[in-house]
C-alpha atoms as a PDB file:
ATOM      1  CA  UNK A   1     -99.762   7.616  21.076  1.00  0.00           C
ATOM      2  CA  UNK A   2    -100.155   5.150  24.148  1.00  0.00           C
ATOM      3  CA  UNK A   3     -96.937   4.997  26.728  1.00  0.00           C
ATOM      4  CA  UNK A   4     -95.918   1.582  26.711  1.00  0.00           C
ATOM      5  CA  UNK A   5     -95.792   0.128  30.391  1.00  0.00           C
ATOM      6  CA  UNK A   6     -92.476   0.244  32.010  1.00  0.00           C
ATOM      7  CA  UNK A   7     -93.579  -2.533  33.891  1.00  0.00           C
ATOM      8  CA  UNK A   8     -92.018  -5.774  32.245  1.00  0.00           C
ATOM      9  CA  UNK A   9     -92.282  -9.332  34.067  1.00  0.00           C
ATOM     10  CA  UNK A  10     -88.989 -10.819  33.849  1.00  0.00           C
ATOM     11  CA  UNK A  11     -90.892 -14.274  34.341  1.00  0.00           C
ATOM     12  CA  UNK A  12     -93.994 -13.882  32.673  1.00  0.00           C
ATOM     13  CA  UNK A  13     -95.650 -17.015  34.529  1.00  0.00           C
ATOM     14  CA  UNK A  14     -95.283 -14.810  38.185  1.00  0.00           C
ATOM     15  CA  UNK A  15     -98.482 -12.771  36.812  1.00  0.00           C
ATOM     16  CA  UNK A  16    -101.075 -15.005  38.706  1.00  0.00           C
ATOM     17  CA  UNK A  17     -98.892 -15.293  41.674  1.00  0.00           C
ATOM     18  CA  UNK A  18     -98.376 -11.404  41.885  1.00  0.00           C
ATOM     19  CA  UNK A  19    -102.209 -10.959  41.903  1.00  0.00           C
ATOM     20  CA  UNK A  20    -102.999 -13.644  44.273  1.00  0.00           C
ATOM     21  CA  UNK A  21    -100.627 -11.848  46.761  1.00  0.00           C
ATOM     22  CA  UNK A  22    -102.072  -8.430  46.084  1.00  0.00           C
ATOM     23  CA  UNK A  23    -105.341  -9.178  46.826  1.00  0.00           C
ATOM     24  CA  UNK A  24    -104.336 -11.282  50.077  1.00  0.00           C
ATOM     25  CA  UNK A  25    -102.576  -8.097  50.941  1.00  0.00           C
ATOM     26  CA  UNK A  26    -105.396  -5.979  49.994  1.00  0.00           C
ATOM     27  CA  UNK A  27    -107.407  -7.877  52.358  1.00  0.00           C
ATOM     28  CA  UNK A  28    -105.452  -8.378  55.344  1.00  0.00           C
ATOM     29  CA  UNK A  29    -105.281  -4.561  55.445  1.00  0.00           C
ATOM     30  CA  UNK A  30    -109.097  -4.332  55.260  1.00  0.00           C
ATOM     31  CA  UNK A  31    -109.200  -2.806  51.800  1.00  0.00           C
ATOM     32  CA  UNK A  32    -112.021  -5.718  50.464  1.00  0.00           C
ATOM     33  CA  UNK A  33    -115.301  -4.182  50.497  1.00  0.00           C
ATOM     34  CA  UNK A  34    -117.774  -7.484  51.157  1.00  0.00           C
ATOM     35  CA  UNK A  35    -120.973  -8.585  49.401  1.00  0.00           C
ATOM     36  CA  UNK A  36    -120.191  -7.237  45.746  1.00  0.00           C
ATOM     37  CA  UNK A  37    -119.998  -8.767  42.502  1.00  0.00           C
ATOM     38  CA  UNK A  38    -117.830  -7.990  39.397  1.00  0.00           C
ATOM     39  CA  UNK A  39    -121.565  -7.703  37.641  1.00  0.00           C
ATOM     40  CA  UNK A  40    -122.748  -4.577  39.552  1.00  0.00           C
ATOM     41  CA  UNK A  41    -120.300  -2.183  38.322  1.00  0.00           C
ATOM     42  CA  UNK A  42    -121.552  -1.440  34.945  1.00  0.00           C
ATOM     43  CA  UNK A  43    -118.272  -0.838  33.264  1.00  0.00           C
ATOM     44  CA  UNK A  44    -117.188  -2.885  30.467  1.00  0.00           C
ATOM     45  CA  UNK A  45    -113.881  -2.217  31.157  1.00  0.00           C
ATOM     46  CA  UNK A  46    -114.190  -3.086  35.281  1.00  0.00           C
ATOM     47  CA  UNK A  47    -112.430  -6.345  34.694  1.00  0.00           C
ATOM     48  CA  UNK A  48    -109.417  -4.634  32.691  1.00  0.00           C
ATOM     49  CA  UNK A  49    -109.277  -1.768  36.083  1.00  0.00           C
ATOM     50  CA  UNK A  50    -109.803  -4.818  38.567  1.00  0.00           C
ATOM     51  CA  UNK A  51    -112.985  -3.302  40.242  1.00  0.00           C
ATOM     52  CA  UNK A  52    -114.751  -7.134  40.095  1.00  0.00           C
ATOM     53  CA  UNK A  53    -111.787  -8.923  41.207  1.00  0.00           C
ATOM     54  CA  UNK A  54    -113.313 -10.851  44.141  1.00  0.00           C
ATOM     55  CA  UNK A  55    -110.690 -12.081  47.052  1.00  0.00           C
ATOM     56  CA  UNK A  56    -111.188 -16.121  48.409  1.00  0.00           C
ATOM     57  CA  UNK A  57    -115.157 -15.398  47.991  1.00  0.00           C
ATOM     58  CA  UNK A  58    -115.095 -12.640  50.654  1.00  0.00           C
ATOM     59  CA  UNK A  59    -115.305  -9.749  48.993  1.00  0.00           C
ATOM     60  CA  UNK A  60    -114.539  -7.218  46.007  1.00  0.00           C
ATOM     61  CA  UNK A  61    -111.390  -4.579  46.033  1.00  0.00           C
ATOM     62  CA  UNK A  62    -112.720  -1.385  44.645  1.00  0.00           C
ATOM     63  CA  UNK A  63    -108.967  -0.543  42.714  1.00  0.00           C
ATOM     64  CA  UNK A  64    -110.732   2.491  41.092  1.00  0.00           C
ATOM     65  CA  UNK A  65    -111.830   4.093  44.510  1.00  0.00           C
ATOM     66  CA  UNK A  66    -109.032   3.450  46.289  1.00  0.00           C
ATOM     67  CA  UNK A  67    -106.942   5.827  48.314  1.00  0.00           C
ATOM     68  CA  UNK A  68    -103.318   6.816  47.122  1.00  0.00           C
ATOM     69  CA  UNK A  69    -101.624   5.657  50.600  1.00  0.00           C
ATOM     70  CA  UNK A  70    -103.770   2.311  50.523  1.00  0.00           C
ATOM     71  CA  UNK A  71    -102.494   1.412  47.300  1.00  0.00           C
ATOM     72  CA  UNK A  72     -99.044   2.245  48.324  1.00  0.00           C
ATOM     73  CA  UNK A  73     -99.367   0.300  51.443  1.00  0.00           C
ATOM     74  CA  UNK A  74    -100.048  -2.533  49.160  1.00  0.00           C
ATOM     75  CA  UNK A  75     -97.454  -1.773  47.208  1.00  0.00           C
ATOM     76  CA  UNK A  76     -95.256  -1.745  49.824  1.00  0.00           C
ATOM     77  CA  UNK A  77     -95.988  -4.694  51.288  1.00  0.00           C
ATOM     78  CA  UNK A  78     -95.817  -6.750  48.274  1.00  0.00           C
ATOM     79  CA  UNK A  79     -92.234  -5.582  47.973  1.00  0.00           C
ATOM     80  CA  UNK A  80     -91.550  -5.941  51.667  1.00  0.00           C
ATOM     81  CA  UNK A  81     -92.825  -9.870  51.508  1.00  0.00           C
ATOM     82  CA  UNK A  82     -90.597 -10.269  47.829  1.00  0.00           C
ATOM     83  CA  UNK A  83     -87.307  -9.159  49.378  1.00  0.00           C
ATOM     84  CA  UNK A  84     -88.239 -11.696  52.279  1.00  0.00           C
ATOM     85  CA  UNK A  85     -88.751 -14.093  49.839  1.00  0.00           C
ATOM     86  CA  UNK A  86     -85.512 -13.492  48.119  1.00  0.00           C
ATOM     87  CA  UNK A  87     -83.625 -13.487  51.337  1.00  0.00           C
ATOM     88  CA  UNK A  88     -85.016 -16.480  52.341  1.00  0.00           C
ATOM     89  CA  UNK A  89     -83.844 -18.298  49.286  1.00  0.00           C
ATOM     90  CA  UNK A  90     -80.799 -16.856  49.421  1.00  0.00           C
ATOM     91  CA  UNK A  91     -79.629 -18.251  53.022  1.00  0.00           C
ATOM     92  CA  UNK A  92     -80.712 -21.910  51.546  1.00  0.00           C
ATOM     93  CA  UNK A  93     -77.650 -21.505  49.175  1.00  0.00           C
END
């Protein structure tokens, strides 16, 4: 039987935003790999893995293939950038 993702969005509609920032993250570390399209990988289950998820026309990030500390440093930042976010908010109140 299938885990169940741990993962739940407590706002649902943050989905698209959460992507959006992950691949602007992904590519202002260098992580986009340019001139690819979703088409060449082959796989019909690319799309559900992100391998043909193509960043503000410049490139593809190649999820699959990618290195454990990359995807942490993504990780990472995304977090970092939410909790700056939040603090930000915060000090408006």
């Amino acid at each position: 039987m299938p885990r169940r993702s741990r993962n739940i969005k407590v706002v649902p509609e943050s989905k698209q935003a959460l992507e959006q920032m992950k691949y602007e993250i992904a590519a202002e570390l260098g992580l986009v790999t340019p001139g690819m399209s979703g088409a060449d990988h082959g796989s019909e289950f690319a799309g559900e893995l992100g391998a043909g998820t193509a960043v503000a026309g410049a490139g593809q990030v190649q999820w699959p293939n990618l290195a454990t500390r990359d995807a942490g440093a993504v990780g990472g930042t995304i977090t970092r950038r939410l909790i700056q976010q939040a603090e930000q908010l915060l000090g408006r109140l």
